[in-house]
C-alpha atoms as a PDB file:
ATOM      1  CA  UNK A   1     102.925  46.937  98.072  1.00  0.00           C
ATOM      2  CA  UNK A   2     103.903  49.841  95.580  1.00  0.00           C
ATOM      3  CA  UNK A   3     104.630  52.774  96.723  1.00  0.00           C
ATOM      4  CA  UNK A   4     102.768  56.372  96.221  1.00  0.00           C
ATOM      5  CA  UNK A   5     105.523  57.380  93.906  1.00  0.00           C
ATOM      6  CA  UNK A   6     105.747  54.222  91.686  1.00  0.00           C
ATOM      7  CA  UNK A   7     101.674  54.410  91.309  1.00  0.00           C
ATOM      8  CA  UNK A   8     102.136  58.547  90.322  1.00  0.00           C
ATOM      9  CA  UNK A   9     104.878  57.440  87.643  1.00  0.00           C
ATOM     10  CA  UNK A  10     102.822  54.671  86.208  1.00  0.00           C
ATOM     11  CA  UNK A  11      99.759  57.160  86.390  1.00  0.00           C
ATOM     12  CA  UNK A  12     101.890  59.902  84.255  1.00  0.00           C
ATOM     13  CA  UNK A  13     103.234  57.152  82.025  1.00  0.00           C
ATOM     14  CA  UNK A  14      99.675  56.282  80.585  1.00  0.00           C
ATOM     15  CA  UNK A  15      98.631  59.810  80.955  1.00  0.00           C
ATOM     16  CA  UNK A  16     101.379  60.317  78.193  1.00  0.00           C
ATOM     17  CA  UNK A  17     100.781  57.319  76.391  1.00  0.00           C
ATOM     18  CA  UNK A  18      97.149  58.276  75.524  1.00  0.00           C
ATOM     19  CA  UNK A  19      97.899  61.913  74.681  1.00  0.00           C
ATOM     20  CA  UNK A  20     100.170  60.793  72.261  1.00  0.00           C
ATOM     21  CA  UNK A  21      97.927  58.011  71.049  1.00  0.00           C
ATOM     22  CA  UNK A  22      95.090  60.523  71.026  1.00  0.00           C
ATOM     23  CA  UNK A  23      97.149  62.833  68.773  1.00  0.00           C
ATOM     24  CA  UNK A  24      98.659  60.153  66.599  1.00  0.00           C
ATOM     25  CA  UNK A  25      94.829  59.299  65.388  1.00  0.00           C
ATOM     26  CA  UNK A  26      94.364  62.895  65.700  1.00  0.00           C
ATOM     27  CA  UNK A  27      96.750  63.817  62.624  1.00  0.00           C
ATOM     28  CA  UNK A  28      96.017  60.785  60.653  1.00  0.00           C
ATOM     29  CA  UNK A  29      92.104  61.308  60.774  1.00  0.00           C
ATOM     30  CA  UNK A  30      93.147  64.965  59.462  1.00  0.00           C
ATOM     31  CA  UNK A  31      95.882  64.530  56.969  1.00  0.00           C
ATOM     32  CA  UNK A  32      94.036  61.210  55.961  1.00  0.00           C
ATOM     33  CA  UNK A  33      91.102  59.434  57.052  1.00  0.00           C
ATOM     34  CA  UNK A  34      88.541  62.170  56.712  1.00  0.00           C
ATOM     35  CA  UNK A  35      89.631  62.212  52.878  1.00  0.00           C
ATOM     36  CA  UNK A  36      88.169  58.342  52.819  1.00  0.00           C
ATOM     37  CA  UNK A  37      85.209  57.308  51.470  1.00  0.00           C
ATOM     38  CA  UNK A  38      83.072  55.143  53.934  1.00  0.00           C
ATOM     39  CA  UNK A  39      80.245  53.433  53.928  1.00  0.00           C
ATOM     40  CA  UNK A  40      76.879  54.216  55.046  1.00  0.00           C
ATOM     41  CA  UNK A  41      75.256  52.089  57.655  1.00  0.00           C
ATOM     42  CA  UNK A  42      73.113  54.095  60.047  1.00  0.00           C
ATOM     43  CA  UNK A  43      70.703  55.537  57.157  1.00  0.00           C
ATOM     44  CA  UNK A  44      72.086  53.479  54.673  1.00  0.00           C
ATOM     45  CA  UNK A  45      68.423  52.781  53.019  1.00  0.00           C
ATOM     46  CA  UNK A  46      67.150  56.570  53.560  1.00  0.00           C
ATOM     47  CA  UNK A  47      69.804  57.555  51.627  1.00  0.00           C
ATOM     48  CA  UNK A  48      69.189  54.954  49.017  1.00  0.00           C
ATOM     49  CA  UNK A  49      65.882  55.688  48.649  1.00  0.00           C
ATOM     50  CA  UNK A  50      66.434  59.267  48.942  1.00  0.00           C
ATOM     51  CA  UNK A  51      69.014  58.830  45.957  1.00  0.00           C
ATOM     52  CA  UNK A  52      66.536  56.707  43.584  1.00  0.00           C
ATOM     53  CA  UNK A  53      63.219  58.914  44.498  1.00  0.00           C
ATOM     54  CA  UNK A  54      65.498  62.322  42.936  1.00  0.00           C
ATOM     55  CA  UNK A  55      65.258  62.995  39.236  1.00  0.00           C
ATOM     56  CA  UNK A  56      68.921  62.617  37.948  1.00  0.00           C
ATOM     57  CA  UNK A  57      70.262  62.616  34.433  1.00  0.00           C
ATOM     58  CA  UNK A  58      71.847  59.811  33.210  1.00  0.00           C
ATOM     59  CA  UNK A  59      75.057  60.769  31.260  1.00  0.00           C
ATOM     60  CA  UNK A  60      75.829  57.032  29.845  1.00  0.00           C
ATOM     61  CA  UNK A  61      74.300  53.768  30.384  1.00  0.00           C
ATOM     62  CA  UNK A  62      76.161  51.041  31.592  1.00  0.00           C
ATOM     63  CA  UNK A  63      76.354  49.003  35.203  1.00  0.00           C
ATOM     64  CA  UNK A  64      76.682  49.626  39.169  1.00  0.00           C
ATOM     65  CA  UNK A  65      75.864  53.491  38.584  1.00  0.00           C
ATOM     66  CA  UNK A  66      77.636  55.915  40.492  1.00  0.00           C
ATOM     67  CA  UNK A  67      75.730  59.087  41.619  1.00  0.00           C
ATOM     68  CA  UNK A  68      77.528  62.467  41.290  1.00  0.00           C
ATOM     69  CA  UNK A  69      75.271  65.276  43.458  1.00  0.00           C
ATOM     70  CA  UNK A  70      76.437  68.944  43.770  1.00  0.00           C
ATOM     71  CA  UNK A  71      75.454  72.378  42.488  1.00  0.00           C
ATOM     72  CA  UNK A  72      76.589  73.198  38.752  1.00  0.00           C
ATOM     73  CA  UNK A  73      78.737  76.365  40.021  1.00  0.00           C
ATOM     74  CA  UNK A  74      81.572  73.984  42.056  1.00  0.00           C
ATOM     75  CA  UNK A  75      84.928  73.414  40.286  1.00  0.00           C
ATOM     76  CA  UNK A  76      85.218  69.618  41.544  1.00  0.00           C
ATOM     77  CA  UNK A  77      81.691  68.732  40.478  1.00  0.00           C
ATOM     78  CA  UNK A  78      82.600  70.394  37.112  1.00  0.00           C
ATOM     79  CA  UNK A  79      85.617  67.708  37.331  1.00  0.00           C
ATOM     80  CA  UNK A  80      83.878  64.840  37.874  1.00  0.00           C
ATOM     81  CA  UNK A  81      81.442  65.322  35.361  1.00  0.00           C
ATOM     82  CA  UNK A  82      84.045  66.175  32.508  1.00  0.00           C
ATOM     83  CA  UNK A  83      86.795  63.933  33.328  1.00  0.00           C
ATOM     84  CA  UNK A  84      85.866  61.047  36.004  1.00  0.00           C
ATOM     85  CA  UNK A  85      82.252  60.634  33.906  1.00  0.00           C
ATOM     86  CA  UNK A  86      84.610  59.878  30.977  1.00  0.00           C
ATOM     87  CA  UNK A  87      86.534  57.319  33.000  1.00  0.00           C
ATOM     88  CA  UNK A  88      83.852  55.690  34.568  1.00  0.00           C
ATOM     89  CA  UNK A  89      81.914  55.324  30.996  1.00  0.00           C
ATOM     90  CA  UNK A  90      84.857  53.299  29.598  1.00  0.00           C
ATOM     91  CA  UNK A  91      85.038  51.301  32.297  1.00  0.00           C
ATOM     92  CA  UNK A  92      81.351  50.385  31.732  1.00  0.00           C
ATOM     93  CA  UNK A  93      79.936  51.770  34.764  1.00  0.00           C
ATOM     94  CA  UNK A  94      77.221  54.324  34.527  1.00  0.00           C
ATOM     95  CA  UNK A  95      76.840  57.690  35.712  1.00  0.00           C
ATOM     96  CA  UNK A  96      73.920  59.921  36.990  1.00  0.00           C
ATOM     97  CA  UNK A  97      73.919  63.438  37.932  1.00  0.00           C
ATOM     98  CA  UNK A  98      71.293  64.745  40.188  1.00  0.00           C
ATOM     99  CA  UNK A  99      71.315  68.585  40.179  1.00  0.00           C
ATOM    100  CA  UNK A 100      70.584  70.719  43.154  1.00  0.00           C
ATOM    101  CA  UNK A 101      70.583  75.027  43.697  1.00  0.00           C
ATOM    102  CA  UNK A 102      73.637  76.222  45.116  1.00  0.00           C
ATOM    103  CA  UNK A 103      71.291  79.051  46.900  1.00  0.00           C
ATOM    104  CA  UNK A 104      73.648  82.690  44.995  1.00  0.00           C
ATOM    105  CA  UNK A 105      72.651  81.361  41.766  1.00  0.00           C
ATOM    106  CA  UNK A 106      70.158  83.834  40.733  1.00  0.00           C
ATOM    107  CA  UNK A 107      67.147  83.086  38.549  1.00  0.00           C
ATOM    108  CA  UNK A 108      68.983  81.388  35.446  1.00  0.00           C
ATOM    109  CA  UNK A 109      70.162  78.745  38.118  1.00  0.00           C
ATOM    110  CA  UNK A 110      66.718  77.860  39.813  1.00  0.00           C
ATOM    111  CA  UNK A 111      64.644  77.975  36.483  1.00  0.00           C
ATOM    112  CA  UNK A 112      67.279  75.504  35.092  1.00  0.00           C
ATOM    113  CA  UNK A 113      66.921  72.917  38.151  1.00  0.00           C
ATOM    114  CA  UNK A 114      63.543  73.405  38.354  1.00  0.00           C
ATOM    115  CA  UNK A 115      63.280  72.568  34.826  1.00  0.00           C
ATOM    116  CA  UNK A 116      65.638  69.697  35.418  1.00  0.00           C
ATOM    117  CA  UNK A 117      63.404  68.211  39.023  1.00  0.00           C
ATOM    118  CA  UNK A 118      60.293  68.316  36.159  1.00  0.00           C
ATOM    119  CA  UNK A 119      62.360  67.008  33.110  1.00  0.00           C
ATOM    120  CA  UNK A 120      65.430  65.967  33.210  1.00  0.00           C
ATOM    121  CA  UNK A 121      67.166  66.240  30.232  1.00  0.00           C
ATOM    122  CA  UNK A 122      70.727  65.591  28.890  1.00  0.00           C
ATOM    123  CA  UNK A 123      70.646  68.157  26.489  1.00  0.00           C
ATOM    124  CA  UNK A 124      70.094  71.140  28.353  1.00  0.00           C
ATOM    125  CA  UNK A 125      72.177  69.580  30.947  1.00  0.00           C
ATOM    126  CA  UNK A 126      75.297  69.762  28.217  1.00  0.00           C
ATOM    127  CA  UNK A 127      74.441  73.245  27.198  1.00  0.00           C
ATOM    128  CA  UNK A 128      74.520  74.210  31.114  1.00  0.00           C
ATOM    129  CA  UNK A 129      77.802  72.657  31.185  1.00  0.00           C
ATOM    130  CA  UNK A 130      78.664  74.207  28.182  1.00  0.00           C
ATOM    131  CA  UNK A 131      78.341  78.012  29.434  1.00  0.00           C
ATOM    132  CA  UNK A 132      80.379  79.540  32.557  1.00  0.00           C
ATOM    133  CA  UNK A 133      77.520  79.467  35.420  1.00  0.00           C
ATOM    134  CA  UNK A 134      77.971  83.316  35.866  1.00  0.00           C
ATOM    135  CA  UNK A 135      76.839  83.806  31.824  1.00  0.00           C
ATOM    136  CA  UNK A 136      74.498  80.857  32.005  1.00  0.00           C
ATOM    137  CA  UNK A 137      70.690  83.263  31.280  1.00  0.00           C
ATOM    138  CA  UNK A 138      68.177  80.157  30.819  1.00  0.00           C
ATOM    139  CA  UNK A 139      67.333  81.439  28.406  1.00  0.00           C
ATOM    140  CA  UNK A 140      63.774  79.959  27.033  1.00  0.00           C
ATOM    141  CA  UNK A 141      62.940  78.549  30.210  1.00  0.00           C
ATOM    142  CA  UNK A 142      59.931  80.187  32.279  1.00  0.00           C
ATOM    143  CA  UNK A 143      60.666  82.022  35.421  1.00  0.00           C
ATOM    144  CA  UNK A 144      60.257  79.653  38.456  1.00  0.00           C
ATOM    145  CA  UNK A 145      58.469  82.983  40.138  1.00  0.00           C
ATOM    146  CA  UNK A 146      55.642  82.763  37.316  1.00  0.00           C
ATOM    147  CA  UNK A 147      54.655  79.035  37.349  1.00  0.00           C
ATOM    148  CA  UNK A 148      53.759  77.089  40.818  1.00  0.00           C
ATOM    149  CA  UNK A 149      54.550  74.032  39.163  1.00  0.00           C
ATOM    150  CA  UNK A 150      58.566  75.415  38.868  1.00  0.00           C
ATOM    151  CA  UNK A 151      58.518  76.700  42.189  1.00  0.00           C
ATOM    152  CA  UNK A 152      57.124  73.375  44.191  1.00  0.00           C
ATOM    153  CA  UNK A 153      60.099  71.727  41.777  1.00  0.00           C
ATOM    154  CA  UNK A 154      62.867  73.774  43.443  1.00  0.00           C
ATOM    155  CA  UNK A 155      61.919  73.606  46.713  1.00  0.00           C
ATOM    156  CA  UNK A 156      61.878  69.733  46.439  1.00  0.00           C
ATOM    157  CA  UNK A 157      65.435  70.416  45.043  1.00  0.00           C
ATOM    158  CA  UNK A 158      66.082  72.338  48.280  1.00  0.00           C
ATOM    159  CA  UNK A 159      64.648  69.440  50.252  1.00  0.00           C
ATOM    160  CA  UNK A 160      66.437  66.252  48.777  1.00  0.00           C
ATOM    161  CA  UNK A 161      69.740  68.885  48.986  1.00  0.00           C
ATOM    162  CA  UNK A 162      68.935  69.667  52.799  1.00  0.00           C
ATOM    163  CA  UNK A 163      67.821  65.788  53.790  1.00  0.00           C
ATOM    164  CA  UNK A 164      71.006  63.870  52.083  1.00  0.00           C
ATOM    165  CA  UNK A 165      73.173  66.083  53.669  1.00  0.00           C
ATOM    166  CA  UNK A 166      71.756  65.589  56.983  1.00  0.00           C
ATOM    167  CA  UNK A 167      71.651  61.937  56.262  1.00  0.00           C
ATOM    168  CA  UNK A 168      75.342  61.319  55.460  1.00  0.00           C
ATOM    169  CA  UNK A 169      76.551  64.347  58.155  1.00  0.00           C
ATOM    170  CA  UNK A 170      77.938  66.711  55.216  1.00  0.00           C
ATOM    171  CA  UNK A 171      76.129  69.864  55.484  1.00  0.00           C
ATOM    172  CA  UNK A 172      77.287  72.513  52.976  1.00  0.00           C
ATOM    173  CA  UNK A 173      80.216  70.102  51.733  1.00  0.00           C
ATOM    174  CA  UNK A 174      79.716  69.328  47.473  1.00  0.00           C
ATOM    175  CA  UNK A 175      79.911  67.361  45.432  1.00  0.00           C
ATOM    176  CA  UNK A 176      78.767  63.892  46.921  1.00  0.00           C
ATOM    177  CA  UNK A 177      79.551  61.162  45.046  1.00  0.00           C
ATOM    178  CA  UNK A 178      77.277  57.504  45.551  1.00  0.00           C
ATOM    179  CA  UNK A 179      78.277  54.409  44.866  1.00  0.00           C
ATOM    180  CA  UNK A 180      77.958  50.447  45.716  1.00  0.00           C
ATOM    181  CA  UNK A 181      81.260  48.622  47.034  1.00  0.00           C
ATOM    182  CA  UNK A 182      82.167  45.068  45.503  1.00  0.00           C
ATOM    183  CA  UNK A 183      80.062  43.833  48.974  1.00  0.00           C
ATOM    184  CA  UNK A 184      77.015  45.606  47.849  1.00  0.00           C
ATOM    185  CA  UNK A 185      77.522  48.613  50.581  1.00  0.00           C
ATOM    186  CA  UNK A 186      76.332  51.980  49.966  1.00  0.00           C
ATOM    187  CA  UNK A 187      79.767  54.058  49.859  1.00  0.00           C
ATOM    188  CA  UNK A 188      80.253  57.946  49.804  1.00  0.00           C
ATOM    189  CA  UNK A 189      82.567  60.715  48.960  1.00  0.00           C
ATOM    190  CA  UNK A 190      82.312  63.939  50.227  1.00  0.00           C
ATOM    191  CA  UNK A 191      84.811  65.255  47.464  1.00  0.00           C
ATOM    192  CA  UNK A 192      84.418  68.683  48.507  1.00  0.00           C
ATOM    193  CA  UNK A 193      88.662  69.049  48.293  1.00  0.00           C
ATOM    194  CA  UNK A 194      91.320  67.420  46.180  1.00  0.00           C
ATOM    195  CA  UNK A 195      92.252  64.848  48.854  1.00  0.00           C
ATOM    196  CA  UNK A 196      88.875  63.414  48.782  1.00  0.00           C
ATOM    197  CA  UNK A 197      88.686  63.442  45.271  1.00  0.00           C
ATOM    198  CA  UNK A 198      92.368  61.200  44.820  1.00  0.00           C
ATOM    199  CA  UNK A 199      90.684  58.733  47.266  1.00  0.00           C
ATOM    200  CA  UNK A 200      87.764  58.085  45.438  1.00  0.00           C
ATOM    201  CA  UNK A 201      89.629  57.902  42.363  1.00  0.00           C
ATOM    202  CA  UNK A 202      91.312  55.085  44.045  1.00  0.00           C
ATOM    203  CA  UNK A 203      88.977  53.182  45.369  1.00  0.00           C
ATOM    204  CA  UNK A 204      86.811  53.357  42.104  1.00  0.00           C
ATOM    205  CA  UNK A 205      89.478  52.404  40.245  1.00  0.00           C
ATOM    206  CA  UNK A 206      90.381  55.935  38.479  1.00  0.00           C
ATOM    207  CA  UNK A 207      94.131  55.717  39.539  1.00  0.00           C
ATOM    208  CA  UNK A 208      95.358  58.667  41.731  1.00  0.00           C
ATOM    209  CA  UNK A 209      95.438  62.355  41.532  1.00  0.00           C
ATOM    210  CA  UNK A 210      92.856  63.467  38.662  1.00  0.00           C
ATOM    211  CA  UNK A 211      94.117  65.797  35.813  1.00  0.00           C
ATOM    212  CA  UNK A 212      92.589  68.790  36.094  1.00  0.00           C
ATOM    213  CA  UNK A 213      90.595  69.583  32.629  1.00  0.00           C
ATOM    214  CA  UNK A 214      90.122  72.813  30.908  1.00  0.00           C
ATOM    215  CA  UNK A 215      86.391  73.534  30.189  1.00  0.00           C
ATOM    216  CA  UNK A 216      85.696  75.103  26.963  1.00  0.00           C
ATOM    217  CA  UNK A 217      85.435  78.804  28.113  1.00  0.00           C
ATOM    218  CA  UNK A 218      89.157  78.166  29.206  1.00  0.00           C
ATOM    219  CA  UNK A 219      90.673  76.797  26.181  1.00  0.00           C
ATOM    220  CA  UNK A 220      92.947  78.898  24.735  1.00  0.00           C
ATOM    221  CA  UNK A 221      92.286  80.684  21.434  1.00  0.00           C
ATOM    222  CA  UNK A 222      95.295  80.691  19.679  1.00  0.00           C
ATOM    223  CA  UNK A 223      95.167  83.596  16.980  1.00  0.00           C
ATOM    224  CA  UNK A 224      96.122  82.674  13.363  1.00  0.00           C
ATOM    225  CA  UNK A 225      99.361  83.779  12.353  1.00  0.00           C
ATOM    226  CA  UNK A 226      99.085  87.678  10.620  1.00  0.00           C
ATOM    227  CA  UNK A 227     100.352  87.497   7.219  1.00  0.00           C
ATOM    228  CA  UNK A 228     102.017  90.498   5.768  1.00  0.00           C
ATOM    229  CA  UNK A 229      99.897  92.539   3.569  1.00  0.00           C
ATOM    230  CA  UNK A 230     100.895  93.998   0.312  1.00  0.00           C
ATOM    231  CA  UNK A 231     102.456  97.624  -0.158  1.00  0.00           C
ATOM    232  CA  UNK A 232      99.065  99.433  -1.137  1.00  0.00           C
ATOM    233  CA  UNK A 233      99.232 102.163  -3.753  1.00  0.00           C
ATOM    234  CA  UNK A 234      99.293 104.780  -4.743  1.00  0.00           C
ATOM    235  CA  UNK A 235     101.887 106.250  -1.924  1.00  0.00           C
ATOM    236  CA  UNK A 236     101.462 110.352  -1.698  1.00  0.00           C
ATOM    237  CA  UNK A 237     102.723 112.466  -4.075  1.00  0.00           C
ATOM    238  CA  UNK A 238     106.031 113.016  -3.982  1.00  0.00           C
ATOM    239  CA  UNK A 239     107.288 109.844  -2.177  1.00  0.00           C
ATOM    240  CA  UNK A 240     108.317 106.848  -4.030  1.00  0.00           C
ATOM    241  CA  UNK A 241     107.919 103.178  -2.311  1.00  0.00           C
ATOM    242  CA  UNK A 242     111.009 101.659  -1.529  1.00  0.00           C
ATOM    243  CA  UNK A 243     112.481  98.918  -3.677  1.00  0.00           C
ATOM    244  CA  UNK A 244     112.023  96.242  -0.733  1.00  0.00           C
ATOM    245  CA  UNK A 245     108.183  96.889  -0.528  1.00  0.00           C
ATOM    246  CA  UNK A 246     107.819  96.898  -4.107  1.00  0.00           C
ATOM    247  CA  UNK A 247     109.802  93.460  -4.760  1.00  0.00           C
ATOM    248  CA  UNK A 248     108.082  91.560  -1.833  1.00  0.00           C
ATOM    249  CA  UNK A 249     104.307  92.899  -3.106  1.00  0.00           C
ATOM    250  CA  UNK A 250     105.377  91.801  -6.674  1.00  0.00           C
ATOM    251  CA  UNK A 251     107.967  88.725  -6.189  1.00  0.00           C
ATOM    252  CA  UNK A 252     109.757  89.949  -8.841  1.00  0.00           C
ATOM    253  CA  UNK A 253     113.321  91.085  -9.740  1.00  0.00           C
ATOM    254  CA  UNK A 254     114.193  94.658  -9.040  1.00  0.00           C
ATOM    255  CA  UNK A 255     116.167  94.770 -12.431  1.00  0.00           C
ATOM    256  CA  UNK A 256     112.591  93.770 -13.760  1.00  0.00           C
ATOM    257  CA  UNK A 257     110.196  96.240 -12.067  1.00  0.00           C
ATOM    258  CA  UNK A 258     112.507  99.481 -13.498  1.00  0.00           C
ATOM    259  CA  UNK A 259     113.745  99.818 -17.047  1.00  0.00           C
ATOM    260  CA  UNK A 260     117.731 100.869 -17.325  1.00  0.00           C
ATOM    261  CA  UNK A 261     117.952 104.439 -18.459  1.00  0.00           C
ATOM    262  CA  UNK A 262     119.045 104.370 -22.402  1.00  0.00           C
ATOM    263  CA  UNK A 263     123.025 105.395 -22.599  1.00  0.00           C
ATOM    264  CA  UNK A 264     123.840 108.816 -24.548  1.00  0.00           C
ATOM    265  CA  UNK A 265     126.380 109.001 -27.367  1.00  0.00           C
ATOM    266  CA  UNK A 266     128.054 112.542 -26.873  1.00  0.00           C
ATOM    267  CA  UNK A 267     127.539 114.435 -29.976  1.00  0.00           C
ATOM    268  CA  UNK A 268     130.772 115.851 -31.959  1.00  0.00           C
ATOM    269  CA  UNK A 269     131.859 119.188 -31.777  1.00  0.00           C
ATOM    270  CA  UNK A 270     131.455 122.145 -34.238  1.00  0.00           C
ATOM    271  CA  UNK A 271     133.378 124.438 -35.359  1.00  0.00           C
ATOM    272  CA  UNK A 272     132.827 127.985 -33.593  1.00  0.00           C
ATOM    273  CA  UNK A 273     131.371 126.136 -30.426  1.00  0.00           C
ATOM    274  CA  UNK A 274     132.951 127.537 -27.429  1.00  0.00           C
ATOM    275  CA  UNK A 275     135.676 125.668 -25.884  1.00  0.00           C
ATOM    276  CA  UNK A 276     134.298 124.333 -22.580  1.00  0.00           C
ATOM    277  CA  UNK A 277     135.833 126.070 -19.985  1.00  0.00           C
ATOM    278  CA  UNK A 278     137.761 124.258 -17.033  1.00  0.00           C
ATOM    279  CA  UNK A 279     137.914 124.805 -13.182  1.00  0.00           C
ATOM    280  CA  UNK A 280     140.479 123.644 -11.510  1.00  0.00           C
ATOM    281  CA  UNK A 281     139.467 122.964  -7.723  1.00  0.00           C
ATOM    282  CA  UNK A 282     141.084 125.212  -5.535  1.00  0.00           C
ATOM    283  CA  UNK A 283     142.721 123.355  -3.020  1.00  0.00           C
ATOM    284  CA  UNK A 284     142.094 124.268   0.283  1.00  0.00           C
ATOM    285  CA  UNK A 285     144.238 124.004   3.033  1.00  0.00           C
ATOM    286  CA  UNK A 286     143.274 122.070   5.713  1.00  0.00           C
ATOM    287  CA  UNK A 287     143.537 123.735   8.951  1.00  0.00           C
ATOM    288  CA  UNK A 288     145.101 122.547  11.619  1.00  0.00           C
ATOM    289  CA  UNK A 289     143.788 123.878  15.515  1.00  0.00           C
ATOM    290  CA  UNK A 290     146.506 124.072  18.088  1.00  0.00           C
ATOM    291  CA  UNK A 291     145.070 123.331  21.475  1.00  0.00           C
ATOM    292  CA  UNK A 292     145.915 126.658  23.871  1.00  0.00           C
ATOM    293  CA  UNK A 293     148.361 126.264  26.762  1.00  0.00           C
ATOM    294  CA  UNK A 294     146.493 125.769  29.790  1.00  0.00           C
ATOM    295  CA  UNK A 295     147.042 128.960  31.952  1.00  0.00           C
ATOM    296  CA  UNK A 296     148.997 128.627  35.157  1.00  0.00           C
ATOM    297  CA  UNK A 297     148.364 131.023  37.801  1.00  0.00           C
ATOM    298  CA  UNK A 298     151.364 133.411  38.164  1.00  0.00           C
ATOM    299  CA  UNK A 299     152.915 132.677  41.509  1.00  0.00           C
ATOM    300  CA  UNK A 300     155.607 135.378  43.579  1.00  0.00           C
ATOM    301  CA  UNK A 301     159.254 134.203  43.604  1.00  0.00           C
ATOM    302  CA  UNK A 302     159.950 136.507  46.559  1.00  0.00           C
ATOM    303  CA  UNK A 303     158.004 137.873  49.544  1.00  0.00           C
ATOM    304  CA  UNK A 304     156.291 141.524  49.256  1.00  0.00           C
ATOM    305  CA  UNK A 305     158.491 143.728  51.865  1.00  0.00           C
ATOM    306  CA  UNK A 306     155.658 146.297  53.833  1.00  0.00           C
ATOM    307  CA  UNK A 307     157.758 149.123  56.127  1.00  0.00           C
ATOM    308  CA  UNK A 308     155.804 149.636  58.957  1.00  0.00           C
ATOM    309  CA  UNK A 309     157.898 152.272  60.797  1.00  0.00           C
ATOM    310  CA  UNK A 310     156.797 155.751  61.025  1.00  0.00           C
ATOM    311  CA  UNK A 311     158.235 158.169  59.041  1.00  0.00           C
ATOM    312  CA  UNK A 312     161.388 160.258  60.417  1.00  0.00           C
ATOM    313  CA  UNK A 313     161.754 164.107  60.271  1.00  0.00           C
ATOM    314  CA  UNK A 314     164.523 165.067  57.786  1.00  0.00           C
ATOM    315  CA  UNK A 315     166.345 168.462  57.327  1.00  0.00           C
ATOM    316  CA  UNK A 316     166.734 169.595  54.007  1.00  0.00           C
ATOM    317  CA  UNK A 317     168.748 172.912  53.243  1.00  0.00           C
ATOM    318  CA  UNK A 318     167.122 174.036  50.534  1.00  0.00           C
ATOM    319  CA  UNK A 319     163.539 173.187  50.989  1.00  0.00           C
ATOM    320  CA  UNK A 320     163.663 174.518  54.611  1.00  0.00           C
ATOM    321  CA  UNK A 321     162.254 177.858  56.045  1.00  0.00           C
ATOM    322  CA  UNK A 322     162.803 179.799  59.173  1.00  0.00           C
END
């Protein structure tokens, strides 16, 4: 029979070995497995026909379509649809896009998915895509506040946004990305961080971490090169343009821009013409500074002697009176 103290240590023993189990799956699920794709087998066929009763945009035609579902202001959905769309074309798979209002939009944004839940259209689509969300005005498109038509559009936007998220248990968390595993199962991404994203690269094929892509509002402009400009003329009165601006706006020699004063043969002199007269330079002597003596502060050799005794009484015969 095992004693009470054996049975507490065996106790504590599996006590420990589950909390360190527990966090072991703990900081895999978070550094890991919640970046997975899975599949979908509770509402596998809600979600299905959820996905194939939305109007979606079909960005190239091809096999086994994957379906990319976010809100046009989201940096990864911007991603996929620029770079992984690309990938996923070549590989002869096609992609769909099925827009949805992010809700801080404005009116440009739910006149465009409304527009897109009546017609969806690749063109405007691209031109959406084309244009920063926060500059994107609609422009041409009616108001979703002046046609009932627009308005019952976007709130079936809001609806399919609302019900897929509640299907799959993402609420709030964009883009989703649908697709159909080799064994025919519906299989998700919620590629709402960069994680997510390099697993469902992975598992579609894509290779690993994407390459982030500029989007045309971010290219740089690089500004042509300023070439110099010619010296323009005239210059004010009085100054004259310097021989290096005048060669460079003319490319030519400087002996070929200014003519060579003509030389002067002295002329003979005449009888009765003055005989020039000639200075000598005086020459100047050059003076020399002597740097003064620096001045030393005169110092006592001896001691200043001060009597301090008073004065004695003398007797002098001829100066004294009686």
């Amino acid at each position: 029979m095992l004693s009470r103290r054996l049975w507490a240590g065996l106790a504590a023993g599996a006590g420990l070995g589950l909390l360190l189990a527990g966090a072991s799956i703990g900081a895999w699920w978070m550094l890991d497995g919640r970046h997975r794709p899975v599949q979908i087998t509770g509402d596998a066929a809600a979600a299905q026909a959820a996905i194939e009763a939305a109007p979606y945009v079909v960005l190239n035609s091809g096999v086994r379509p994957v379906t990319l579902i976010g809100p046009r202001d989201n940096a990864v959905f911007d991603q996929w649809v620029r770079q992984e769309a690309v990938q996923l074309a070549a590989q002869g798979r096609e992609v769909r896009v099925i827009t949805i209002p992010s809700g801080y939009g404005g009116a440009a944004e739910e006149a465009t998915v409304a527009q897109m839940w009546l017609e969806p259209s690749k063109t405007l689509f691209d031109e959406w895509m084309g244009r920063r969300a926060e500059l994107w005005t609609a422009a041409g498109l009616t108001p979703v506040g002046r046609d009932p038509l627009r308005q019952e559009a976007l709130a079936r936007a809001k609806g399919f946004a609302a019900e897929i998220s509640d299907l799959v248990g993402a609420q709030n968390r964009w883009p989703l990305v649908f697709w159909h595993d080799p064994a025919g199962a519906l299989a998700l991404c919620v590629c709402d961080t960069q994680q997510s994203q390099a697993k469902a690269r992975l598992t579609l094929g894509l290779g690993g971490q994407a390459e982030r892509v500029a989007s045309p509002q971010e290219a740089v402009v690089v500004a042509a090169p300023v070439e110099a400009q010619p010296v323009s003329y005239p210059y004010p009165q009085g100054l004259t343009p310097p021989i290096e601006a005048v060669t460079e706006a003319y490319n030519e020699p400087v002996s070929e821009l200014f003519e060579p004063a003509p030389e002067r043969t002295p002329s003979p002199r005449l009888p009765g013409d003055p005989l020039p007269v000639v200075t000598a330079p005086t020459a100047t002597a050059p003076v020399t500074r002597v740097p003064a003596a620096p001045t030393v502060p005169r110092q006592r050799t001896t001691p200043r002697l001060v009597d301090t005794a008073p004065p004695v009484a003398r007797k002098d015969a001829e100066a004294l009176f009686y």
